[in-house]
Protein backbone atom coordinates (compact mmCIF):
# COMPACT_ATOMS: atom_id res chain seq x y z
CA UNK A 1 0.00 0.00 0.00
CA UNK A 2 2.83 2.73 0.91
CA UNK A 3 4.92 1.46 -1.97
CA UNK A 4 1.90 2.44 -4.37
CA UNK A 5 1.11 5.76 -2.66
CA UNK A 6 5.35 6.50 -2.57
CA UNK A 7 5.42 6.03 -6.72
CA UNK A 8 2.29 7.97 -6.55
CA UNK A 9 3.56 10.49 -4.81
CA UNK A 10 7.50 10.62 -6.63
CA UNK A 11 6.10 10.50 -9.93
CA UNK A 12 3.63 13.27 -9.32
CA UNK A 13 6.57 15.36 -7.81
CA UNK A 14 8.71 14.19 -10.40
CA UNK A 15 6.55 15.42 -13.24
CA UNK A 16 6.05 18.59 -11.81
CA UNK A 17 9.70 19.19 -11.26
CA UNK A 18 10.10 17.99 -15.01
CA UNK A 19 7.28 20.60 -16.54
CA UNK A 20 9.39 23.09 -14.76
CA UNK A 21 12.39 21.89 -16.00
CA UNK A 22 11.22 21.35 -19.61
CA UNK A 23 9.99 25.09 -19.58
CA UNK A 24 12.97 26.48 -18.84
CA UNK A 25 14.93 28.64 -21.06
CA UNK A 26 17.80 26.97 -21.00
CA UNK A 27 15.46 23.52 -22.35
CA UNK A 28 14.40 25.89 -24.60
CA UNK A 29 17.49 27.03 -25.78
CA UNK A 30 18.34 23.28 -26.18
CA UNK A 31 15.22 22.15 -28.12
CA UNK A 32 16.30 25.29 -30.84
CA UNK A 33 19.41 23.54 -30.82
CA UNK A 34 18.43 20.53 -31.36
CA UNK A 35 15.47 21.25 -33.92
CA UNK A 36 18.10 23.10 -36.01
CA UNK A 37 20.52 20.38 -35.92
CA UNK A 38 18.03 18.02 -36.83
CA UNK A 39 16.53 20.24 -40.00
CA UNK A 40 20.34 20.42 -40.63
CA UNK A 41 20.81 16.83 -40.92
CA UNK A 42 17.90 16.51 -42.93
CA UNK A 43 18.86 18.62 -45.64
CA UNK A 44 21.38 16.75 -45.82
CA UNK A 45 20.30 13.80 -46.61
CA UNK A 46 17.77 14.90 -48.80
CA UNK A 47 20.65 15.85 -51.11
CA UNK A 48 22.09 12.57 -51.20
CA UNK A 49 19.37 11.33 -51.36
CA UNK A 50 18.45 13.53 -54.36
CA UNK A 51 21.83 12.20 -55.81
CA UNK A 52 21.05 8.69 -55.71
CA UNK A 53 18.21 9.04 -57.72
CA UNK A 54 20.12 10.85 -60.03
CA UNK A 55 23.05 8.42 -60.05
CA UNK A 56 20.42 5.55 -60.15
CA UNK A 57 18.09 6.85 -63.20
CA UNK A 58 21.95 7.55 -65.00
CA UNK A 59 23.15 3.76 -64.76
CA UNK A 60 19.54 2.57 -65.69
CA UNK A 61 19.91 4.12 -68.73
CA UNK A 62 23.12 2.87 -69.62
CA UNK A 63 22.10 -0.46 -68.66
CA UNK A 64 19.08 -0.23 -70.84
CA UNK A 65 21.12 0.92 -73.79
CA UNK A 66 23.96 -1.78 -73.03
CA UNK A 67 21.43 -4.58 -73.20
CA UNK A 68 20.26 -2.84 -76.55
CA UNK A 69 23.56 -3.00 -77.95
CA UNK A 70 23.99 -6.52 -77.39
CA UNK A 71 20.79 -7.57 -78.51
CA UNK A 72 21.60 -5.73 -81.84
CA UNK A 73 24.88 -7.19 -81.81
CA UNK A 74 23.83 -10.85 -81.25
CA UNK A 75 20.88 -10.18 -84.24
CA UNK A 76 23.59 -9.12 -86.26
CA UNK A 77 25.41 -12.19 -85.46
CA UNK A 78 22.22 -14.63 -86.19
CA UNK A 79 22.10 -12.72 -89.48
CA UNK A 80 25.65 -13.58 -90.46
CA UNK A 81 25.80 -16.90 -89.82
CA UNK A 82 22.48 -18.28 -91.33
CA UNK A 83 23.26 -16.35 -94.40
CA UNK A 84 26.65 -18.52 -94.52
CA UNK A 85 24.19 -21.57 -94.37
C-alpha cells in the first residue's frame, strides 16, 4: 500500500519538477538547438538522397542501352551466320 502511494507520490513530484524543467529557457534554448541540428541533418540527406536518384536513373539508362547493344549485336550475329548456311 505505501509502496503504491510512494510512486504515486514521486512521480507526481517528479513530473512537476520535469514541466518546470522542460519550460525552462535553457530547455528551450536546447530544443532550438536541437530542432536546427536536426533540420540540418535533414537537408542533408535529402541531397544525397536527391543524388542517388540521379546516379540511379543515370546507370539505368546505360544499362538499358547496353542490353540494346547486345541484342543488336547478337541479331547481327544470327544474321551472319544463317546467311553462310
Amino acid at each position: 500500500m505505501y509502496s503504491k502511494l510512494a510512486c504515486f507520490v514521486g512521480g507526481a513530484l517528479f513530473g512537476t519538477v520535469g514541466v518546470k524543467l522542460l519550460s525552462s529557457r535553457d530547455a528551450k534554448k536546447a530544443y532550438v538547438h536541437a530542432t536546427a541540428a536536426y533540420l540540418r541533418m535533414k537537408d542533408t540527406a535529402m541531397q544525397t538522397v536527391t543524388t542517388v536518384q540521379e546516379n540511379t536513373a543515370d546507370i539505368l539508362a546505360e544499362a538499358k542501352q547496353l542490353n540494346e547493344e547486345r541484342y543488336a549485336s547478337k541479331a547481327e550475329d544470327v544474321v551472319e551466320i544463317e546467311s553462310e548456311e
